[in-house]
C-alpha atoms as a PDB file:
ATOM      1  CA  UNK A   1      21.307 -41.759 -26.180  1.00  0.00           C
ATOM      2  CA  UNK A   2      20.435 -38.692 -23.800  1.00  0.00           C
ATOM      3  CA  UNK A   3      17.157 -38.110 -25.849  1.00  0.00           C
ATOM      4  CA  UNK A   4      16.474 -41.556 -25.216  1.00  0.00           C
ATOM      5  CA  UNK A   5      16.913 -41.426 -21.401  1.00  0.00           C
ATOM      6  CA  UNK A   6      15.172 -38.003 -21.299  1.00  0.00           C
ATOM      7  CA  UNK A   7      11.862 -39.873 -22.816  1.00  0.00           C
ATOM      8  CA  UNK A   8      12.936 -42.889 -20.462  1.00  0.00           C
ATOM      9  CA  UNK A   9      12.490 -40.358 -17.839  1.00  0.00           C
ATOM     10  CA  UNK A  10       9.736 -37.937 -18.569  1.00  0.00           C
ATOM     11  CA  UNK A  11       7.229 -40.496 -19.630  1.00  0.00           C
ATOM     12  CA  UNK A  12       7.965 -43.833 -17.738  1.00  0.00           C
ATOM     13  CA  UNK A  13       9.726 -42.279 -14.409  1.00  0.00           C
ATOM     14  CA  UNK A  14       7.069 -39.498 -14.378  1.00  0.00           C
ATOM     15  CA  UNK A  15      10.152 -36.782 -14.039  1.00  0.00           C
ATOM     16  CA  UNK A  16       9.416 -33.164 -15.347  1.00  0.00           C
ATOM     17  CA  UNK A  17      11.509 -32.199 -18.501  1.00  0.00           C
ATOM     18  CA  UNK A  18      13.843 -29.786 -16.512  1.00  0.00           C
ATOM     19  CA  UNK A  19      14.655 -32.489 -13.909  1.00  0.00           C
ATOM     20  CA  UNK A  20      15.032 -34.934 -16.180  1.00  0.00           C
ATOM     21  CA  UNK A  21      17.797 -33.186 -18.295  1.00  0.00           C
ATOM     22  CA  UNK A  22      19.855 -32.330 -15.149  1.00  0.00           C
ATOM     23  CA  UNK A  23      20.148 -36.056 -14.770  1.00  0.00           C
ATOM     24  CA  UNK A  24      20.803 -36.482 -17.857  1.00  0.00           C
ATOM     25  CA  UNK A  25      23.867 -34.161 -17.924  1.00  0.00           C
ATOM     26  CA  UNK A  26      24.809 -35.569 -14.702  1.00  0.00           C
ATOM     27  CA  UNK A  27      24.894 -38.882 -15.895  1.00  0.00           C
ATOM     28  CA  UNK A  28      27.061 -37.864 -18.922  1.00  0.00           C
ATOM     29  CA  UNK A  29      29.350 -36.047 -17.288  1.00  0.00           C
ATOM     30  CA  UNK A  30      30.128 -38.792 -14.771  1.00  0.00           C
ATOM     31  CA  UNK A  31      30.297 -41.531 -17.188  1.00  0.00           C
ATOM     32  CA  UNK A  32      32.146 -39.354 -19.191  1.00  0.00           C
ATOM     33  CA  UNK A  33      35.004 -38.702 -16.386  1.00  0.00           C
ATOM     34  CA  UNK A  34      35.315 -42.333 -14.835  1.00  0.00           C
ATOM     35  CA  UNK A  35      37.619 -43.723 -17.442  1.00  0.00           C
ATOM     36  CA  UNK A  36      39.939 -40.778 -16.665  1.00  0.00           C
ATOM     37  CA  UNK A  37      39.741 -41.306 -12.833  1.00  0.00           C
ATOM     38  CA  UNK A  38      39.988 -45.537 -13.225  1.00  0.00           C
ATOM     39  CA  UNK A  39      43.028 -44.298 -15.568  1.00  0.00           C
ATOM     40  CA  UNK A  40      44.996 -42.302 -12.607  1.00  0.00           C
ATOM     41  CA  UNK A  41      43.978 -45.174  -9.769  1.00  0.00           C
ATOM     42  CA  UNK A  42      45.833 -47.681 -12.468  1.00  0.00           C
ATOM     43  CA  UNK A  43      48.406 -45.401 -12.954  1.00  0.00           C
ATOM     44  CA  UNK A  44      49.215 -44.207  -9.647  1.00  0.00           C
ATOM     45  CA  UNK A  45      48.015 -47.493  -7.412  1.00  0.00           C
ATOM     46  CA  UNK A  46      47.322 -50.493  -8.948  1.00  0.00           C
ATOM     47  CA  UNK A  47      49.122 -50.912 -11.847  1.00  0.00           C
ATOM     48  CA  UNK A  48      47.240 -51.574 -15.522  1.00  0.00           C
ATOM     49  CA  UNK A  49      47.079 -55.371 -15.398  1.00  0.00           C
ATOM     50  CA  UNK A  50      45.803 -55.464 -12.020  1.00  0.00           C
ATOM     51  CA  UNK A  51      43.081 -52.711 -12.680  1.00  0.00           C
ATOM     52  CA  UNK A  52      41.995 -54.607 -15.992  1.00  0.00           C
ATOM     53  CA  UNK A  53      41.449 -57.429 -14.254  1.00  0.00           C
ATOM     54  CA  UNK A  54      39.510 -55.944 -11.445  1.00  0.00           C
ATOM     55  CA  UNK A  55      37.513 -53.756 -13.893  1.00  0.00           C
ATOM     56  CA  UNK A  56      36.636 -56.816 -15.895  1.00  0.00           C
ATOM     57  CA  UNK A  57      35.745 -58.613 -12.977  1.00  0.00           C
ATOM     58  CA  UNK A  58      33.531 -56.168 -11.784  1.00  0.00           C
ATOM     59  CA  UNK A  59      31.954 -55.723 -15.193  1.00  0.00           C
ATOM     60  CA  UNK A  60      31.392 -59.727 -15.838  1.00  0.00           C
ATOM     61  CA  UNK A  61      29.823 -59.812 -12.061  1.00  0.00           C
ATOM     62  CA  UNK A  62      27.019 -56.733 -13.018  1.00  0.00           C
ATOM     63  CA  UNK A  63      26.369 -58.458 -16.065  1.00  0.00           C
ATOM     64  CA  UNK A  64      25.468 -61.783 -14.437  1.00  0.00           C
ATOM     65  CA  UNK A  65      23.191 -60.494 -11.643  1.00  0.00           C
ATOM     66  CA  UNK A  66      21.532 -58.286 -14.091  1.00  0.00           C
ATOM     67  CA  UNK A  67      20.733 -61.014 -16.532  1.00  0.00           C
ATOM     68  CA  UNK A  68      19.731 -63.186 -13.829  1.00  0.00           C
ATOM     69  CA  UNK A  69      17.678 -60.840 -12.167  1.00  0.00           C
ATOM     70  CA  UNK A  70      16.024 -59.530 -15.689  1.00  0.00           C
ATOM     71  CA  UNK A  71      15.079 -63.295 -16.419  1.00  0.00           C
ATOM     72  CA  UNK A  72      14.628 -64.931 -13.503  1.00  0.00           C
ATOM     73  CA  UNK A  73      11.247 -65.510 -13.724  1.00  0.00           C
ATOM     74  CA  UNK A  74      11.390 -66.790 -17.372  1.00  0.00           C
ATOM     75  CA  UNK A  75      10.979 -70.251 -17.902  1.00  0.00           C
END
C-alpha cells in the first residue's frame, strides 16, 4: 500500500520522493492510531453501540458522496 501511494504521489501529485514518504508515514501512523482513539471516546463517552452506529453512519455517508461524486457524470 505505501509503495503504492508513494508512486501515487511522486508521479501523479508531482511530490519529490522525500516529501512524499513523510506523508506517507504520516498517513500510516494516523490511520494506524484512530481505531485506538475511536476505542477510548467509546469507552469513556459514548458507549460501544452508540459509537458503532455513529461510525457506521459516518462511513455509509463518505461512501455515498464519493460514489456519487466519482460517477456523476456517467451516464
Amino acid at each position: 500500500m505505501a509503495a503504492n501511494l508513494i508512486s501515487y504521489l511522486t508521479k501523479v501529485m508531482h511530490q519529490d520522493l522525500t516529501t512524499a514518504a513523510k506523508n506517507v508515514n504520516c498517513w500510516s501512523g494516523i490511520t494506524t492510531s484512530m481505531p485506538l482513539l475511536g476505542a477510548f471516546i467509546a469507552d469513556a463517552y459514548a458507549g460501544r453501540y452508540l459509537m458503532i452506529m455513529v461510525s457506521s453512519s459516518v462511513y455509509i455517508a463518505v461512501h455515498t458522496i464519493t460514489t456519487h461524486v466519482r460517477f456523476r457524470g456517467v451516464n
